[in-house]
Protein backbone atom coordinates (compact mmCIF):
# COMPACT_ATOMS: atom_id res chain seq x y z
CA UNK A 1 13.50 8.71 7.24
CA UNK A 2 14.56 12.00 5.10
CA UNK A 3 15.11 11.72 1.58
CA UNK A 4 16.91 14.21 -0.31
CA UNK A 5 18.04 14.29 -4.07
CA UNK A 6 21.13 15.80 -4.89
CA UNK A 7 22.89 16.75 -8.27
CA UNK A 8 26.12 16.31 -7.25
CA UNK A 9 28.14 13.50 -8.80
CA UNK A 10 28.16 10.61 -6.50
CA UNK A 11 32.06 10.90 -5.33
CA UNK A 12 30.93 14.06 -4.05
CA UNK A 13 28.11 13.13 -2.03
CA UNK A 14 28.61 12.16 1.91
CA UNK A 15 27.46 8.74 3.23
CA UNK A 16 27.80 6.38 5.81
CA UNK A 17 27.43 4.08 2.21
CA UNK A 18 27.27 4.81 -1.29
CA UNK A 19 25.20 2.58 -3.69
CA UNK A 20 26.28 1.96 -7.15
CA UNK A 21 24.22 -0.06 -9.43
CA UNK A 22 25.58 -0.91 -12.97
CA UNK A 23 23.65 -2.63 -16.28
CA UNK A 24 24.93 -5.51 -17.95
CA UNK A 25 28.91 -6.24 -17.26
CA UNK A 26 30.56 -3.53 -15.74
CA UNK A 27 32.18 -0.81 -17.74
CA UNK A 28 35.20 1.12 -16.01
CA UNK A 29 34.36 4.40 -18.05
CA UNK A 30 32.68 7.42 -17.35
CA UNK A 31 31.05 8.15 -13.92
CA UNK A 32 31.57 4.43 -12.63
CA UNK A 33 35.23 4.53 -13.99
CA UNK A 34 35.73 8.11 -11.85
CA UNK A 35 34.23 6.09 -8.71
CA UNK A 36 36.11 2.80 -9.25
CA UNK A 37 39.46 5.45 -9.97
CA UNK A 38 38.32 7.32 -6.48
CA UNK A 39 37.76 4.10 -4.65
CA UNK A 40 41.83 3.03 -5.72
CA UNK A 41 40.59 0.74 -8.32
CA UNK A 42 38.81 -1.51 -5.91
CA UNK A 43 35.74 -2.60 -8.25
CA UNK A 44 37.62 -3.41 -11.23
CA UNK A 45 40.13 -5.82 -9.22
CA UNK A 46 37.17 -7.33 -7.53
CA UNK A 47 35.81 -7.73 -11.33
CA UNK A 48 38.89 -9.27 -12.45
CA UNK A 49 39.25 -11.39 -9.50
CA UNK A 50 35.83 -12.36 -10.33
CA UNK A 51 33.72 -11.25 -7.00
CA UNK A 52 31.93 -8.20 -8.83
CA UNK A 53 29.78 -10.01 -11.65
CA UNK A 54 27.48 -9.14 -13.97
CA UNK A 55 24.76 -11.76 -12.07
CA UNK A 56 21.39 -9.64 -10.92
CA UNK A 57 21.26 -8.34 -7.64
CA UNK A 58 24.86 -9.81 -7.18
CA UNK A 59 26.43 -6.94 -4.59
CA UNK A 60 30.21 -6.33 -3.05
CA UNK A 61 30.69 -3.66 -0.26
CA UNK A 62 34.66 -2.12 -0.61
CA UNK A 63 36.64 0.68 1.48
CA UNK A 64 35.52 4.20 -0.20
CA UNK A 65 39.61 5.36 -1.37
CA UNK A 66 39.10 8.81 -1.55
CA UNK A 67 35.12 8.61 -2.14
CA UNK A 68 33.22 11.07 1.02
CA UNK A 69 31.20 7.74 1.38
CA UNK A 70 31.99 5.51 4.45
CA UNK A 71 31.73 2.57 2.44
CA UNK A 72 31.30 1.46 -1.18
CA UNK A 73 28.44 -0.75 -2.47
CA UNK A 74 28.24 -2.16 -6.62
CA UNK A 75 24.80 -4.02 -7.33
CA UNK A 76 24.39 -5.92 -10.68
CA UNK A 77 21.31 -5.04 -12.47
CA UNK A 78 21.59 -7.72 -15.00
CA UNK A 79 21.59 -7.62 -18.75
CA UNK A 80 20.31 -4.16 -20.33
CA UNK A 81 17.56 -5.90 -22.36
CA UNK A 82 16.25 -7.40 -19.35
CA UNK A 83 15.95 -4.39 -17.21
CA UNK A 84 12.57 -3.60 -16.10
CA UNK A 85 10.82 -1.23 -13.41
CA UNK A 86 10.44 -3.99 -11.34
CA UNK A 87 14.29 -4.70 -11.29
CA UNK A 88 14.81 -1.03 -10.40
CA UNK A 89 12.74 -1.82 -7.31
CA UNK A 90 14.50 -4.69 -6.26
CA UNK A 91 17.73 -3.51 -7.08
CA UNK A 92 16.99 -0.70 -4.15
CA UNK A 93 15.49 -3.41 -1.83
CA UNK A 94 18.56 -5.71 -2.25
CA UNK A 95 20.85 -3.12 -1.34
CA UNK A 96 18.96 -2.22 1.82
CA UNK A 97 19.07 -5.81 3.03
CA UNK A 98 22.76 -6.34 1.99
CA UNK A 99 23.17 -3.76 4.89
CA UNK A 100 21.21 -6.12 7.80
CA UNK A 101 22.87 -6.11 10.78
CA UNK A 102 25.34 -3.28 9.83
CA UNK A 103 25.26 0.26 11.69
CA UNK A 104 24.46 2.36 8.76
CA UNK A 105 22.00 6.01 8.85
CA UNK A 106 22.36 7.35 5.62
CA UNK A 107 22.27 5.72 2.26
CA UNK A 108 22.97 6.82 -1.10
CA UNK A 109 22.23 5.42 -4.36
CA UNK A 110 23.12 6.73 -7.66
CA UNK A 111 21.02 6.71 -10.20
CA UNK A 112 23.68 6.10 -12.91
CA UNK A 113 22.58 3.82 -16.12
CA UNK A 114 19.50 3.28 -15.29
CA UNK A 115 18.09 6.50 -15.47
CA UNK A 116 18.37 6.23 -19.03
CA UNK A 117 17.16 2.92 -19.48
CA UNK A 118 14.09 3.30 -17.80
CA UNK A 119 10.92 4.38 -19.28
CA UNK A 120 10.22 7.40 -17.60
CA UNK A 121 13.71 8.72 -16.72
CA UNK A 122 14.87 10.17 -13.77
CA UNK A 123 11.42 10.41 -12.41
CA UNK A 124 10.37 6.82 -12.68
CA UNK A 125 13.56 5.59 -11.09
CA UNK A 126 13.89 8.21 -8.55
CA UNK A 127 10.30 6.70 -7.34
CA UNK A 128 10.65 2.96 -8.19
CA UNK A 129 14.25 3.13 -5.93
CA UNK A 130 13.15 5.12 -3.49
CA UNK A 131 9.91 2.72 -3.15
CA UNK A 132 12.61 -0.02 -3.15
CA UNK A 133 14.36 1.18 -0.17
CA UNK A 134 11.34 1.07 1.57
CA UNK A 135 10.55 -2.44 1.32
CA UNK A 136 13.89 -4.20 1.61
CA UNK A 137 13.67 -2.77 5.24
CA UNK A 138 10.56 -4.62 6.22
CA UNK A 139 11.60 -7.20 8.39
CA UNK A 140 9.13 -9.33 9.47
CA UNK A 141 11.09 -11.19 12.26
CA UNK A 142 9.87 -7.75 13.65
CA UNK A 143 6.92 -8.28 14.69
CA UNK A 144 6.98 -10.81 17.50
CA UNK A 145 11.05 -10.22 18.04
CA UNK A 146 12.43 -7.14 19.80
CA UNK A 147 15.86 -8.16 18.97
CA UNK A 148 16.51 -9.28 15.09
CA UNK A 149 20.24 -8.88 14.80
CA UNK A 150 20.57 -9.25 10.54
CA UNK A 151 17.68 -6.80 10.07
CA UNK A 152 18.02 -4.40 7.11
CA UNK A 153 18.83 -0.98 9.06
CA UNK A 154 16.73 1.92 10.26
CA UNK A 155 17.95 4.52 8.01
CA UNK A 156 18.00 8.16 9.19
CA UNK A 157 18.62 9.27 5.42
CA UNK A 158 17.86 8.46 2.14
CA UNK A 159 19.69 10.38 -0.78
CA UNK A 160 19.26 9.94 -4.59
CA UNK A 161 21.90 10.89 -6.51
CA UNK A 162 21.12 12.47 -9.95
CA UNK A 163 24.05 14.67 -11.51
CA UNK A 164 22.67 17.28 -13.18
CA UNK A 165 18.75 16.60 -12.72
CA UNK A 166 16.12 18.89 -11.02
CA UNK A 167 16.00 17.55 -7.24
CA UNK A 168 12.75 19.39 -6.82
CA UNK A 169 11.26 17.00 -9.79
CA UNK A 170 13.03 13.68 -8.44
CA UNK A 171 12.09 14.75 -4.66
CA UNK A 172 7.98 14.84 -5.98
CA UNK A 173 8.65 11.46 -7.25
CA UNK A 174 11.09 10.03 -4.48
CA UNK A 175 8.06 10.80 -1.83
CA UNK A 176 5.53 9.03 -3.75
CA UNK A 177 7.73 6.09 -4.25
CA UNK A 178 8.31 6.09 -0.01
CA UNK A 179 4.32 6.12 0.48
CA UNK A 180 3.98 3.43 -2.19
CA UNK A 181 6.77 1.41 -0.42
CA UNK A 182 5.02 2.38 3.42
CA UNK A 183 1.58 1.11 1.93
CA UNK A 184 2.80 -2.52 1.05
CA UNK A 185 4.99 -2.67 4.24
CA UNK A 186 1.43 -1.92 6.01
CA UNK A 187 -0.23 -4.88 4.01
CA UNK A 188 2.64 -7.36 4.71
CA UNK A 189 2.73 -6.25 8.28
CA UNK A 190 -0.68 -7.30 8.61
CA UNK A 191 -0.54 -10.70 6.47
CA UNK A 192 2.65 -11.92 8.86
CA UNK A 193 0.75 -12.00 11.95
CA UNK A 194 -0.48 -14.88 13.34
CA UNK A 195 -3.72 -16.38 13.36
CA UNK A 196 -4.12 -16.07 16.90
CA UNK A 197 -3.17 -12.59 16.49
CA UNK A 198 -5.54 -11.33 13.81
CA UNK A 199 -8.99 -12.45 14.11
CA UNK A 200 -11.73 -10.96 11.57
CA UNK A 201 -12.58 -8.90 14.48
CA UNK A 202 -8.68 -7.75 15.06
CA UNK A 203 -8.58 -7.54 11.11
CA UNK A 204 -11.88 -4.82 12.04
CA UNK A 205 -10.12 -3.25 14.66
CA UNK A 206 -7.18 -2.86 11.95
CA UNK A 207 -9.29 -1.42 9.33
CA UNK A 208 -11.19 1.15 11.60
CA UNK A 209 -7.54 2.33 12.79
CA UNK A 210 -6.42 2.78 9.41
CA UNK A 211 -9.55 4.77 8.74
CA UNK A 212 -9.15 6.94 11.36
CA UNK A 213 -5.73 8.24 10.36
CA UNK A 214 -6.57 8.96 6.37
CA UNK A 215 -9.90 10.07 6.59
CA UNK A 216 -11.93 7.54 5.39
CA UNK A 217 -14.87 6.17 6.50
CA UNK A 218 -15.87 2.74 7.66
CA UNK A 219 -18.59 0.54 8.10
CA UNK A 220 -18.10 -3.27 9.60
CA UNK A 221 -21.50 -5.87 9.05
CA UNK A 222 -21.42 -8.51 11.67
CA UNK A 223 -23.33 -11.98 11.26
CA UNK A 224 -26.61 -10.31 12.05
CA UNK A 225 -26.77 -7.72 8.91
CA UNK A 226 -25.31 -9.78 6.79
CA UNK A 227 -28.13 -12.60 7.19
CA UNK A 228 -30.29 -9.75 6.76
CA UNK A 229 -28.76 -8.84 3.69
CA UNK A 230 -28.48 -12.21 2.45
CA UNK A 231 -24.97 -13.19 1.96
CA UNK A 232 -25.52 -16.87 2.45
CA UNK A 233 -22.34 -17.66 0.87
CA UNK A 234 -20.22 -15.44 3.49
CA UNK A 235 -21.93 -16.96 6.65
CA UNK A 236 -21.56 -20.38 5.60
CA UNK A 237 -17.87 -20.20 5.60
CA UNK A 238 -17.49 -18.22 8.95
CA UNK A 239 -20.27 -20.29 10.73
CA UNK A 240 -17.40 -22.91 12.08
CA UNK A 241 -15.56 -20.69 13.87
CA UNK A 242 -15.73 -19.16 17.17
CA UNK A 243 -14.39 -16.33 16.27
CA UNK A 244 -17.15 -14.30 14.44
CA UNK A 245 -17.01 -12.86 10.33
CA UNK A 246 -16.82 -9.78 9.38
CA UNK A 247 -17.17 -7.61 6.41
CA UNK A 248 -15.61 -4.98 6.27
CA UNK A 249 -15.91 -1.54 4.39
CA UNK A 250 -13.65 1.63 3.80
CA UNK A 251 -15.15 4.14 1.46
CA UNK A 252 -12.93 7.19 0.09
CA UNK A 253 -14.89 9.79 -1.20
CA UNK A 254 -18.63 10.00 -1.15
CA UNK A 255 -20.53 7.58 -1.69
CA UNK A 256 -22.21 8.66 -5.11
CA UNK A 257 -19.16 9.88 -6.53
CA UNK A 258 -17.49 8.92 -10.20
CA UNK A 259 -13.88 9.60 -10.24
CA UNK A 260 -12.62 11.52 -13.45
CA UNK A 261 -12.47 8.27 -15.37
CA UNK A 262 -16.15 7.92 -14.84
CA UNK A 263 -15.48 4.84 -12.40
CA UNK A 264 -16.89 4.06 -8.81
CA UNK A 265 -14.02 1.36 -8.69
CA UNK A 266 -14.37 -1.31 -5.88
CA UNK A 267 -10.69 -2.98 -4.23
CA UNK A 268 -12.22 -6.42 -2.80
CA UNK A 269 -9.72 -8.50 -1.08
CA UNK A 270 -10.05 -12.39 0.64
CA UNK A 271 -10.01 -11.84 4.38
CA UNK A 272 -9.45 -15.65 5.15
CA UNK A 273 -7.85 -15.03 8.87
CA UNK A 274 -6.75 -18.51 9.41
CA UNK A 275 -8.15 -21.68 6.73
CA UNK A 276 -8.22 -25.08 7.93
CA UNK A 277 -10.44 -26.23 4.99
CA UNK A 278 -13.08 -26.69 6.95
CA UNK A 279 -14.66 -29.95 6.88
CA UNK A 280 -12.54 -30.60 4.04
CA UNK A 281 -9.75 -30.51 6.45
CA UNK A 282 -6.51 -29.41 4.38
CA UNK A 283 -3.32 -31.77 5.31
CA UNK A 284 -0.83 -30.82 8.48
CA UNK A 285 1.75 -30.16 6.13
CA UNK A 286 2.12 -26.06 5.67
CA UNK A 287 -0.92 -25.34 7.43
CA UNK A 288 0.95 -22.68 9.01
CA UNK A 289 0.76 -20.96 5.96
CA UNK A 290 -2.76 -20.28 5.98
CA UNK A 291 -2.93 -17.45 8.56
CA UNK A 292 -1.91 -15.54 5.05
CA UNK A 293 -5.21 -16.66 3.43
CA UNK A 294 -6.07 -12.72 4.23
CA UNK A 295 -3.42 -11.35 2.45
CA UNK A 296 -5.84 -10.20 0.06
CA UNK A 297 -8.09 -8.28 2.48
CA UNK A 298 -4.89 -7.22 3.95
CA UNK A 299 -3.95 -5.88 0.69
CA UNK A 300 -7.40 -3.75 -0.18
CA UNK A 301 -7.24 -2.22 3.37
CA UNK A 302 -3.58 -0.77 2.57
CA UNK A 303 -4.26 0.47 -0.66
CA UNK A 304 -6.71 2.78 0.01
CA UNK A 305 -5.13 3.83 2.87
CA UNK A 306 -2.61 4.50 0.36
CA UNK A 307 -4.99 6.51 -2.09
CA UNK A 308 -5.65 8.67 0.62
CA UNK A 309 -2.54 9.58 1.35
CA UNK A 310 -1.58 10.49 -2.49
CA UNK A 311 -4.80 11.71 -3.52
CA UNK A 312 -7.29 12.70 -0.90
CA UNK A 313 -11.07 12.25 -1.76
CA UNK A 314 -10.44 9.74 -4.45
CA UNK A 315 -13.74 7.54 -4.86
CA UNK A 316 -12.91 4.03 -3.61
CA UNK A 317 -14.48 1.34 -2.33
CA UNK A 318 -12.61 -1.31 -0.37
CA UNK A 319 -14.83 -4.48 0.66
CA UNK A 320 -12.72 -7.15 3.01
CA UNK A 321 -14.57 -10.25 3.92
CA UNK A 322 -13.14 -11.58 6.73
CA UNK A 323 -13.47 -14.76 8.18
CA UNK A 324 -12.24 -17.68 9.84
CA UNK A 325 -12.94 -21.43 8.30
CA UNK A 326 -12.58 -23.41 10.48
CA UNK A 327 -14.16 -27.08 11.45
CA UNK A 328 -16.97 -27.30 14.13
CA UNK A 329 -20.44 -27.91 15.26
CA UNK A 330 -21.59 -25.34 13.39
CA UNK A 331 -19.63 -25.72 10.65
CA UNK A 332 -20.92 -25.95 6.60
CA UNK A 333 -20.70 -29.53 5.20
CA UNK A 334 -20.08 -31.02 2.01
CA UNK A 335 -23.27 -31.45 0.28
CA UNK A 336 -25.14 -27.84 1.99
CA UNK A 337 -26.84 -25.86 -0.05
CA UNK A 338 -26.49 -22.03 0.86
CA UNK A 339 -27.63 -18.71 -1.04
CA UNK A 340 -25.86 -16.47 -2.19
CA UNK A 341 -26.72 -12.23 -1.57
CA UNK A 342 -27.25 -12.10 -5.50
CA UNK A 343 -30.16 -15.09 -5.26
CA UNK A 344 -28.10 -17.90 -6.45
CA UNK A 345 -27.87 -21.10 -4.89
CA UNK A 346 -24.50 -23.19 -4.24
CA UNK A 347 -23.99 -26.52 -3.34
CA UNK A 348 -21.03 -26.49 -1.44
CA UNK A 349 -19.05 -29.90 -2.06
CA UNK A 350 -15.94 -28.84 -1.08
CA UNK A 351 -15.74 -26.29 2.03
CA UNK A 352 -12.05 -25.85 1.06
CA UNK A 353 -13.15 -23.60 -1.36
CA UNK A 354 -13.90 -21.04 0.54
CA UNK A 355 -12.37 -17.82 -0.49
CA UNK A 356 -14.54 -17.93 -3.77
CA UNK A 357 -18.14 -17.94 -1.49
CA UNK A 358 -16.76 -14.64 0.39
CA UNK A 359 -16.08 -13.28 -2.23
CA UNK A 360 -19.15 -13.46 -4.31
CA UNK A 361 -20.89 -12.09 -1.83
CA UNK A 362 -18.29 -9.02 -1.02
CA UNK A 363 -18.55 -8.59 -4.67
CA UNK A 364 -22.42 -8.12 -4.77
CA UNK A 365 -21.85 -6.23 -1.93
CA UNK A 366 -19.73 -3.90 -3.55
CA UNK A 367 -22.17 -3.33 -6.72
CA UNK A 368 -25.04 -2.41 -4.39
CA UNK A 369 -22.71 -0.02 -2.52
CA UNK A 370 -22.43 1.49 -5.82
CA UNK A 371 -19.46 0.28 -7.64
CA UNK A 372 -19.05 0.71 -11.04
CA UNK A 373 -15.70 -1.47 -11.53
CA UNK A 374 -14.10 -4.24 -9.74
CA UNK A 375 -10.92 -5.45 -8.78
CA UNK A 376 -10.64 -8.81 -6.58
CA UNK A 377 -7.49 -10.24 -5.09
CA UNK A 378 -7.27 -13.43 -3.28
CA UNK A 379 -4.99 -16.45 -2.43
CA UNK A 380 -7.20 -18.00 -4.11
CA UNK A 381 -5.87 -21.55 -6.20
CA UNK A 382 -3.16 -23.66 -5.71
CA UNK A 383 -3.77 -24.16 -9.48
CA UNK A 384 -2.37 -21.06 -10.26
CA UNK A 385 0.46 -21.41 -7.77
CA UNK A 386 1.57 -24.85 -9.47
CA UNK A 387 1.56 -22.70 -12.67
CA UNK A 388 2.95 -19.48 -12.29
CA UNK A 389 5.04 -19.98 -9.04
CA UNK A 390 6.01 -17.01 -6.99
CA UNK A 391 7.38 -14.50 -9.70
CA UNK A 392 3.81 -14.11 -11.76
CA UNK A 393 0.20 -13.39 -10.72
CA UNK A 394 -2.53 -15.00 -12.46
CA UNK A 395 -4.97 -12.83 -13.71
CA UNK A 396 -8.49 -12.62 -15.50
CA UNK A 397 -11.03 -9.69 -16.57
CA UNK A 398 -14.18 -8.81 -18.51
CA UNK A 399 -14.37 -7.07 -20.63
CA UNK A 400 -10.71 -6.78 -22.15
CA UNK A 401 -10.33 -3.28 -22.37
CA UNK A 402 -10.91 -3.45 -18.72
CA UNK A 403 -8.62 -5.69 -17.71
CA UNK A 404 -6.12 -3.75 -20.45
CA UNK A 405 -6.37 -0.79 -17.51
CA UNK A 406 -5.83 -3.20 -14.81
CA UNK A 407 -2.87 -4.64 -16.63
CA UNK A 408 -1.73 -1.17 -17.55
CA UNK A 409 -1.93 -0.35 -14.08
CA UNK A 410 0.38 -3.13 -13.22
CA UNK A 411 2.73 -2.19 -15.34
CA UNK A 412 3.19 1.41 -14.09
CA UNK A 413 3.38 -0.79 -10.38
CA UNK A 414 6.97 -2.84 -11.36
CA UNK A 415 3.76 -5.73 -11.15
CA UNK A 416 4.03 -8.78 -13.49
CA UNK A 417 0.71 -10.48 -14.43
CA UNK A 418 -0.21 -13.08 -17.04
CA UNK A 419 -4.12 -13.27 -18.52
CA UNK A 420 -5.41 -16.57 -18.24
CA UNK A 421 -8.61 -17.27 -20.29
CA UNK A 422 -12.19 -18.07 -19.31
CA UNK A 423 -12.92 -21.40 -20.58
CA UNK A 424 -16.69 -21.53 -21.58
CA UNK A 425 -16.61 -25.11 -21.93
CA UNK A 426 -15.71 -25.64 -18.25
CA UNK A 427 -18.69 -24.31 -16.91
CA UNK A 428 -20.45 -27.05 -16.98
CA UNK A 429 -18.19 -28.62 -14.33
CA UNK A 430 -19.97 -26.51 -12.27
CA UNK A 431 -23.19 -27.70 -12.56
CA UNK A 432 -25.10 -28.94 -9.50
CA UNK A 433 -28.18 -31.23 -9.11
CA UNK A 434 -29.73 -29.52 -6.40
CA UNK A 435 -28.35 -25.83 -6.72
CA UNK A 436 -27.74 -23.47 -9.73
CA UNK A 437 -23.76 -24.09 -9.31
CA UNK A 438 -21.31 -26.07 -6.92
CA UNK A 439 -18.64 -24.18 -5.51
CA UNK A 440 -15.76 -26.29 -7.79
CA UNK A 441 -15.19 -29.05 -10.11
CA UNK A 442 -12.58 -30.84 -11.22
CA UNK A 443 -8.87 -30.52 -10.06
CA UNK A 444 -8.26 -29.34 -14.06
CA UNK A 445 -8.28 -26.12 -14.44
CA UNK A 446 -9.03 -25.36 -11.36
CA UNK A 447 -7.78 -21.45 -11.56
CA UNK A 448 -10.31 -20.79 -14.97
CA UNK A 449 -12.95 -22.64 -12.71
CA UNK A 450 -12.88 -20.56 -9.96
CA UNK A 451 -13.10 -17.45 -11.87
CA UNK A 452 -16.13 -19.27 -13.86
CA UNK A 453 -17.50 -19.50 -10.09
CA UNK A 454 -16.72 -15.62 -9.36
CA UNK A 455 -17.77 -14.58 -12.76
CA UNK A 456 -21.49 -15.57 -11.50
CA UNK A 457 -21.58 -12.93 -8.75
CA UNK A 458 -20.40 -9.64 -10.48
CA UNK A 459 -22.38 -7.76 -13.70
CA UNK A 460 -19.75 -4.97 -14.06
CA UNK A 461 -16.48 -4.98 -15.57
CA UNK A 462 -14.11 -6.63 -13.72
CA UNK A 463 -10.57 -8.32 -12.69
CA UNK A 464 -9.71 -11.40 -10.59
CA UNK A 465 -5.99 -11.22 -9.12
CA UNK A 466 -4.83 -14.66 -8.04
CA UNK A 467 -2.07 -13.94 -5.48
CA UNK A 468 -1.91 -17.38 -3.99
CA UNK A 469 1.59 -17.90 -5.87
CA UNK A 470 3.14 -14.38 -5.21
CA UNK A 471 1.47 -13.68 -2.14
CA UNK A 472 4.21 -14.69 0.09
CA UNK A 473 8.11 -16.24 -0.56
CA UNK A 474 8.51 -19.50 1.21
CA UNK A 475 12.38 -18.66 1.58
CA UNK A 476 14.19 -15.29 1.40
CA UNK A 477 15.54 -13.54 -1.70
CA UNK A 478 18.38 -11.18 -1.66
CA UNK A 479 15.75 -8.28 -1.90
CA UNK A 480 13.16 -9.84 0.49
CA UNK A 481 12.93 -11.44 3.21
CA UNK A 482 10.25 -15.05 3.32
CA UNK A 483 6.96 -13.79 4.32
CA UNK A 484 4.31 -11.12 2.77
CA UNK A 485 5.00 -9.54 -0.78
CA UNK A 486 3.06 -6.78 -0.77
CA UNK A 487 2.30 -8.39 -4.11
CA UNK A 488 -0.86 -6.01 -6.13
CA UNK A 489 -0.90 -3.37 -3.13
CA UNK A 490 0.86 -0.72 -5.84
CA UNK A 491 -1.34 -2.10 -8.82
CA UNK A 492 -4.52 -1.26 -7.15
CA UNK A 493 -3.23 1.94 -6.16
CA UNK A 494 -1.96 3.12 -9.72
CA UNK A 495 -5.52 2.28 -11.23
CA UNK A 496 -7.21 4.00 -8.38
CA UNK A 497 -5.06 6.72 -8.85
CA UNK A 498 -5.59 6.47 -12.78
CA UNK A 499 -8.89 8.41 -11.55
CA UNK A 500 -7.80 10.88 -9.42
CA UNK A 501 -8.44 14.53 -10.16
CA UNK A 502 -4.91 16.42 -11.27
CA UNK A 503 -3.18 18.59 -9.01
């Protein structure tokens, strides 16, 4: 796709459509009253007849009147006070999938209102819409379809229009925004496919690809080195299957290296390729679902593929333990007592709690590899699911200025997150008999627990993303389709990139 920014007004600009969003109820003054007078007064009938509302990411298409556009597109961004980066984002995605199944090649979207609404200007929504674009044409009915009739369309031409602003400027940001948008395509591209598709071995295969292309090395540990390095925890999970583990490592960077913030940060993502439970067999109902318990390795391998695209040579760490968990002859039981790579023990009394034992040991992992600060993301709770639903991440961190640059990071990504608070007094739900800790407690508070649990296998600052509500949608929105988010791919990359040496 080519993007170009122009700084023409938008009536000027030719189009096979033009995009134009508007804040709060729309005003026929100014720039959109010129288009609505251009387009023969089209949008403020439509308003009047009530079709063109003030309702978020409410859109009508309408002949062009004298516009050079083929057609005409207004998009509701919702009430000013409630306008947010993130809304810029889907605002562009919404528009792209408005078009699905229509034979469209260029697009272009004025930047209007929100330009100066937005912190960050022109800039900022230049990037967030051009990022926007990007993902409102992943379709994953892609993958296994050659033939998806109402998917979003393959645009030949992107163009931002910005009256009177310095395309070179928006162009800088527009491209970053594109990557950002390619790099959580990649991620949800990779969570979609099926378990029978994407073994830890495929997931491997994946990884190494990825490095090949941006430079970065890789290093894979099958079942052999990882016995010999201990990771008890990791085995025991991927010991049911017949399909091998594998933990996987992408390194940006050399390996000794401190990025200008002083960090050797660490991206460790849940690589769960398929999860039955286990033993603890889950129910039949959604099962399905659970070829995206790797969204979270899924997610780490992206994002630094990402970093390397934006900022070559960036140190970064990305650990993905993959596995399968499956149940079997040689599958853990309930009541096994395994060691973890740190020295703890675990007594494993629910083997549905799995992503938490790969992860402790990716996370020790990552410290001996050198990392100075961690981020983990995993589908890992229903807990936080039936909190937060599919519109907030869960989130925890120590100490709290770290997880204040995590969260600050989020914010630059059009990310939401809410802190949830390490309990102390739920610890001792973990307490075991036989081992040093069990692997969970109680159904109450089962998100804090499980970050209790994690808390035991890291000694450097660090953040725990629980994706398992935003991970995927269960049903489409009118700026995504059901599937893979992409959910904390552009967080991780705006705190790696937080280190990154300045052009």
């Amino acid at each position: 796709m080519q993007l170009r920014v122009v700084a023409d007004q938008p009536w000027d600009v030719a189009a096979d459509v033009l995009a134009v969003p508007f804040v709060g109820d729309p005003r026929f003054e100014a720039g959109l009253g010129e288009i609505d007078r251009r387009s023969g007064g089209e949008l403020h009938a439509l308003a009047d007849f009530g079709e063109l509302k003030a309702e978020r990411y409410a859109a009508v298409i309408v002949a062009p009147g004298q516009l050079r556009a083929g057609r005409l597109m207004a998009i509701g961004a919702g009430p000013a006070d409630e306008l947010t980066r993130q809304v810029v984002v889907r605002i562009a995605s919404t528009v792209e999938r408005r078009l699905g199944g229509r034979r469209v090649k260029s697009l272009a979207i004025w930047l209007g209102d929100l330009a100066d609404r937005v912190e960050g200007g022109a800039e900022a929504v230049a990037e967030l819409l051009a990022r926007g674009v990007v993902e409102g044409g992943f379709e994953p009915a892609g993958i296994y379809r050659d033939d998806v009739k109402s998917a979003p369309p393959a645009l030949d031409e992107l163009i931002l229009v910005a009256p009177g602003a310095s395309p070179a400027a928006l162009t800088r940001a527009a491209e970053r925004g594109v990557v950002m948008g390619e790099g959580a395509n990649l991620a949800r591209g990779l969570a979609n496919r099926s378990a029978n598709d994407v073994s830890p071995e495929v997931l491997a295969g994946e990884a190494r690809a990825i490095a090949e292309r941006h430079g970065l090395s890789i290093d894979v540990l099958g079942p052999e080195k990882a016995a010999e390095l201990g990771m008890g925890m990791f085995l025991a999970v991927g010991r049911g299957s017949d399909n091998p583990p594998r933990m996987i490592v992408l390194r940006s960077g050399d390996a000794a290296a401190k990025d200008s913030a002083g960090r050797h940060l660490a991206i460790v993502g849940k690589g769960v390729c398929f999860d039955s439970g286990g033993i603890s067999i889950k129910p039949a109902d959604r099962m399905e679902e659970m070829k995206m318990d790797k969204t979270g390795a899924c997610t780490v391998i992206a994002a630094i593929a990402t970093v390397a695209r934006l900022a070559p040579g960036t140190p970064l760490l990305a650990v993905a333990p993959a596995v399968e968990n499956m149940p079997g002859p040689h599958s853990t039981r309930p009541g096994d007592i395994v060691k973890a790579m740190n020295g703890k023990t675990v007594d494993i009394i629910n083997t549905d709690a799995e992503g938490r034992l790969i992860l402790g040991d990716a996370m020790c992992y990552a410290e001996k590899l050198g990392a100075t600060h961690i981020v983990d993301v995993a589908t890992l709770t229903g807990a936080v699911a039936r909190a937060l639903g599919d519109q907030m991440t869960g989130a925890f961190g120590t100490p709290q200025a770290w997880y204040d640059q995590v969260a600050a990071a989020g914010d630059r990504a059009a990310e939401r997150y809410w802190q949830l608070p390490f309990i102390e007094e739920y610890r001792a739900d973990l307490d075991s008999w036989y081992a040093d800790l069990t692997n969970t407690g109680s159904v109450e508070g089962g998100a804090t627990k499980s970050a209790l649990f994690l808390r035991e296998f890291v000694t450097v600052p660090w953040a725990h993303l629980d994706i398992a509500g935003t991970a995927y949608f269960r049903k489409k929105t009118p700026y995504a389709p059901a599937g893979a988010t992409g959910v904390s791919h552009a967080t991780l990359v705006e705190l790696a990139l937080a280190g990154a040496k300045k052009a």
